[in-house]
N, C-alpha and C. Protein backbone atom coordinates (compact mmCIF):
# COMPACT_ATOMS: atom_id res chain seq x y z
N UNK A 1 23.81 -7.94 -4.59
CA UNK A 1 23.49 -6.56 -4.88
C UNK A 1 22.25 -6.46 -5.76
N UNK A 2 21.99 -7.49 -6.80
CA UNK A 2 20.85 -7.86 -7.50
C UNK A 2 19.73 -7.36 -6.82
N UNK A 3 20.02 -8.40 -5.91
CA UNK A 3 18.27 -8.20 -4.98
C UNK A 3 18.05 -7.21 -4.54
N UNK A 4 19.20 -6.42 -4.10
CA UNK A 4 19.10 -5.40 -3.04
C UNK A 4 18.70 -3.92 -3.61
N UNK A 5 18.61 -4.13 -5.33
CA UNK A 5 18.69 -2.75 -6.02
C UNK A 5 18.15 -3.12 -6.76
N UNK A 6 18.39 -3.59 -7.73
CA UNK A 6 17.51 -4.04 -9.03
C UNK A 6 16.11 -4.33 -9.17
N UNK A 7 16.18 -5.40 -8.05
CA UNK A 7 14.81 -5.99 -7.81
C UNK A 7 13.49 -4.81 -7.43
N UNK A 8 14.14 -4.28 -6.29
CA UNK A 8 13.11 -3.13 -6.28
C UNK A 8 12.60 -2.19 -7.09
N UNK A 9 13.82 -1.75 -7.70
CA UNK A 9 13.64 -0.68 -8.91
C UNK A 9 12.76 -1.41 -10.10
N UNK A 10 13.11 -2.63 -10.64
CA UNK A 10 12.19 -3.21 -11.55
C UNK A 10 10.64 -3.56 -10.82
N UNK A 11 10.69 -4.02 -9.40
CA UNK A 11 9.17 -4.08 -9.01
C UNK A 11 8.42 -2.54 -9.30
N UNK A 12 9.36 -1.00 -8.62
CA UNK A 12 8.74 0.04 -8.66
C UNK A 12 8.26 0.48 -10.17
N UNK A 13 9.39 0.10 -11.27
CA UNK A 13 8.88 0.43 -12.75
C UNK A 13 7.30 -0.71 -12.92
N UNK A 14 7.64 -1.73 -12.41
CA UNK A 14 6.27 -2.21 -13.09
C UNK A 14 4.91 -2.30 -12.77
N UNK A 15 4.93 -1.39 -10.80
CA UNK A 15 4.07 -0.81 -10.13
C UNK A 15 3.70 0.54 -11.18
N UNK A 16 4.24 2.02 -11.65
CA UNK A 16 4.10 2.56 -12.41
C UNK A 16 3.62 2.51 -13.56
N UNK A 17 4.35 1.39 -14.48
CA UNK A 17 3.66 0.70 -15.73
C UNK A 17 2.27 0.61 -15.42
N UNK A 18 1.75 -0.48 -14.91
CA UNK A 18 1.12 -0.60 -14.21
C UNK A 18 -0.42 0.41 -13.75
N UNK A 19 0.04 1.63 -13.09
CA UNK A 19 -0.89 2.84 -13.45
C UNK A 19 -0.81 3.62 -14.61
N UNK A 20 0.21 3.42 -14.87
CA UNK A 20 0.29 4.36 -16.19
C UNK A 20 -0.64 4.09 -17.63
N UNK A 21 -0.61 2.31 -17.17
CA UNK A 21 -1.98 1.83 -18.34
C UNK A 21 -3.28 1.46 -18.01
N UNK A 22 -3.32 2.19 -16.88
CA UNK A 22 -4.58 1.76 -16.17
C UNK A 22 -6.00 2.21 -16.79
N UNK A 23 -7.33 1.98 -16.44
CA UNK A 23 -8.09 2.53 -17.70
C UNK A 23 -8.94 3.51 -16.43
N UNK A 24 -8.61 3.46 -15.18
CA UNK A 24 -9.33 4.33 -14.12
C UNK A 24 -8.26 4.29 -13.48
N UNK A 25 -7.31 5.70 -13.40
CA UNK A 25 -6.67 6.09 -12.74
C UNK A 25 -6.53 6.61 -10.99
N UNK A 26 -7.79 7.04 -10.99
CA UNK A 26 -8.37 7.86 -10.04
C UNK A 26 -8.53 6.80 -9.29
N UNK A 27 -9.36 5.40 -9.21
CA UNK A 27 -9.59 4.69 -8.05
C UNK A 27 -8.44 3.52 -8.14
N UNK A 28 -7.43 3.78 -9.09
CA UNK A 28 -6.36 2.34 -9.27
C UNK A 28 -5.10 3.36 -8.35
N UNK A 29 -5.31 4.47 -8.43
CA UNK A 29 -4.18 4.84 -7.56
C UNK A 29 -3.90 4.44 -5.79
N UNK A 30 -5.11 4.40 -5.03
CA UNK A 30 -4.86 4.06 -4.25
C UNK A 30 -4.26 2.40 -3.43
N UNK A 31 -4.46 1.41 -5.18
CA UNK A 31 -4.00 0.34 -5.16
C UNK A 31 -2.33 0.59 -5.34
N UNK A 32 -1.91 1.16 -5.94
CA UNK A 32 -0.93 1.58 -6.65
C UNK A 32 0.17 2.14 -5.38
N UNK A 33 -0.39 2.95 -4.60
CA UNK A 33 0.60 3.57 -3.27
C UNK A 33 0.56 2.57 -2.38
N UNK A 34 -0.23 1.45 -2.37
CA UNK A 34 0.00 0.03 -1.63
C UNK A 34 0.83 -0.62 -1.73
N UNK A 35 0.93 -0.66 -2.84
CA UNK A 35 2.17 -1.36 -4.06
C UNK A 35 3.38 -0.86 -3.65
N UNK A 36 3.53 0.84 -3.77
CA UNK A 36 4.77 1.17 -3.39
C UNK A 36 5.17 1.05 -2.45
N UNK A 37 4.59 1.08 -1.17
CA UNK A 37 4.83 1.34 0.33
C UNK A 37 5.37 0.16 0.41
N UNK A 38 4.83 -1.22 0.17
CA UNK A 38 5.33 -2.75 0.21
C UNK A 38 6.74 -2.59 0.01
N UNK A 39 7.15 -2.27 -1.21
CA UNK A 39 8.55 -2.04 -1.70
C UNK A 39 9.11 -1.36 -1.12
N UNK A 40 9.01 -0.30 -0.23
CA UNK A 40 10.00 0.43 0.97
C UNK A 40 11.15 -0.49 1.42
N UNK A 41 11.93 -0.15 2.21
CA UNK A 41 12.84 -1.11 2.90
C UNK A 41 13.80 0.09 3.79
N UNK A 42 14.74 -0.72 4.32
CA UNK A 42 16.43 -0.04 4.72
C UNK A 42 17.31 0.96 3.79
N UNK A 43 17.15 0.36 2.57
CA UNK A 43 18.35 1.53 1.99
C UNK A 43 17.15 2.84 1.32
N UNK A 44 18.05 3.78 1.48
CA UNK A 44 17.44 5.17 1.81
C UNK A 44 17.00 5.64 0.46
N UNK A 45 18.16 4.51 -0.84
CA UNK A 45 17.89 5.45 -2.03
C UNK A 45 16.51 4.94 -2.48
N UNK A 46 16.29 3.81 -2.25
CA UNK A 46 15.28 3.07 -2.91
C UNK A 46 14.15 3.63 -2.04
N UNK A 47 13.62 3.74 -0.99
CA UNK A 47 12.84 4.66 -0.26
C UNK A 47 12.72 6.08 -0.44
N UNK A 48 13.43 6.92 -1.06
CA UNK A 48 13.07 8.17 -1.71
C UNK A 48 12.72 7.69 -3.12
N UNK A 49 12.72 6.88 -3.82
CA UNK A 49 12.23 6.90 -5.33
C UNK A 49 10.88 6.46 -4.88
N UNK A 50 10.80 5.42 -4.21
CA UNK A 50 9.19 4.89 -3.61
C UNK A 50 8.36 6.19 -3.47
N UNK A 51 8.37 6.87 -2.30
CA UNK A 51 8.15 8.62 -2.05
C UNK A 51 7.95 9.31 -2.87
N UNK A 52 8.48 9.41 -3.81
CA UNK A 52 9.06 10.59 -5.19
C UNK A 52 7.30 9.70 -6.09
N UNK A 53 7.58 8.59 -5.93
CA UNK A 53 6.53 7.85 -6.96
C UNK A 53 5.36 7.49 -6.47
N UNK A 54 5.03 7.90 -5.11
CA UNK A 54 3.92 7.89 -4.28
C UNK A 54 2.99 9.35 -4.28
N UNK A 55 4.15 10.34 -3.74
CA UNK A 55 3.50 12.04 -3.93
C UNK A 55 3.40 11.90 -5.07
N UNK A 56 4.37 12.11 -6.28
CA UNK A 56 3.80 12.10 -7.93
C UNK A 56 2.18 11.65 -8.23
N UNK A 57 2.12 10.20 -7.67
CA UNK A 57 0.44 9.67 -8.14
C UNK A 57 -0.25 10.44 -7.37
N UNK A 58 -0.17 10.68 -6.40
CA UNK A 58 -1.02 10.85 -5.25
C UNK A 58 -1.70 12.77 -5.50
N UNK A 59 -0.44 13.30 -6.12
CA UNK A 59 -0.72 14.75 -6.89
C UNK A 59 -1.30 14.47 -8.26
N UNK A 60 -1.52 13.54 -8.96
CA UNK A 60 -1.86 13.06 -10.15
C UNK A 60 -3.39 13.02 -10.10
N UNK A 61 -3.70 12.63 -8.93
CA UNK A 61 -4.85 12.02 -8.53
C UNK A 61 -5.75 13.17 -7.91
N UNK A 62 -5.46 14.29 -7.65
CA UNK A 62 -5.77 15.28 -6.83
C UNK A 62 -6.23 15.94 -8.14
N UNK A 63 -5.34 16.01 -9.12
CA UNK A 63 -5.70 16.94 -10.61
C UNK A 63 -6.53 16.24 -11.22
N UNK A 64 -6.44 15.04 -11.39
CA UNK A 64 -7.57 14.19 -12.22
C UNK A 64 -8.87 14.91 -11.71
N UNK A 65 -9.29 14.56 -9.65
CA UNK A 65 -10.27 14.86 -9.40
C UNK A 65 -10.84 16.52 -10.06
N UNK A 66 -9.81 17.12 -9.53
CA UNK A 66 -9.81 18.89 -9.80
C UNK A 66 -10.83 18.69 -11.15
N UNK A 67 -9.95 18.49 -11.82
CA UNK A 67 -9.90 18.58 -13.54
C UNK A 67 -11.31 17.67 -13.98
N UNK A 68 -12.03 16.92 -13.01
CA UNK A 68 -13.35 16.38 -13.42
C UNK A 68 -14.42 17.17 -12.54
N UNK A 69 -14.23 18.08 -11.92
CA UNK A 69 -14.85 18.44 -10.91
C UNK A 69 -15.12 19.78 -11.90
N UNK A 70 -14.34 20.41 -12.36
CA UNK A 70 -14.24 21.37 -13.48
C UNK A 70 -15.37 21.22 -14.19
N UNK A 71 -14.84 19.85 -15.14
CA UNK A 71 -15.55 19.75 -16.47
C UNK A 71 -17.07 19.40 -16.26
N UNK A 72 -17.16 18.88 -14.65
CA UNK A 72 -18.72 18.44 -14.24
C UNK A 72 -19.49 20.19 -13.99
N UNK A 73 -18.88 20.38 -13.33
CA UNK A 73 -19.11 22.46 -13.42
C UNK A 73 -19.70 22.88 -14.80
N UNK A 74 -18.62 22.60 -15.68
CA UNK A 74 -19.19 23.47 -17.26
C UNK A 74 -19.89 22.82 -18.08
N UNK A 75 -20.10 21.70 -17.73
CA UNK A 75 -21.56 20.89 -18.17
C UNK A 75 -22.66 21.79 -17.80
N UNK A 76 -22.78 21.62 -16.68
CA UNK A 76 -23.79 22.31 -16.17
C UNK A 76 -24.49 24.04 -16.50
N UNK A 77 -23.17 24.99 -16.79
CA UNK A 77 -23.52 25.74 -17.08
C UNK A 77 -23.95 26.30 -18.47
């Protein structure tokens, strides 16, 4: 049962860790949903947390851009 639960869940926390200390978020994310997808499998629960932690970055990453795209805007003006 180890392998079958644990293991994943500790690979997915340390995929997260992982971005969470990253020092460029924006181009480490797409390493990062690589990471998760690997860890997919058969059981359904561990494949919705993968998902859940894939859209999360992947919307993370959308605001980062937003949110520099902004601040490059009010430079300018």
């Amino acid at each position: 049962m180890k392998k079958n639960i644990t293991n994943p869940i500790e690979s997915i926390s340390s995929s997260v860790n992982e971005y969470t200390n990253s020092k460029n978020k924006i181009e480490d994310s797409n390493n990062i949903v690589k990471k998760l997808n690997s860890l997919q499998n058969k059981q359904i629960e561990i494949e919705i947390l993968v998902e859940s932690f894939e859209q999360m970055i992947k919307d993370l990453k959308l605001y980062m851009l937003d949110l520099k795209k902004y601040y490059c805007r009010k430079r300018k003006n």
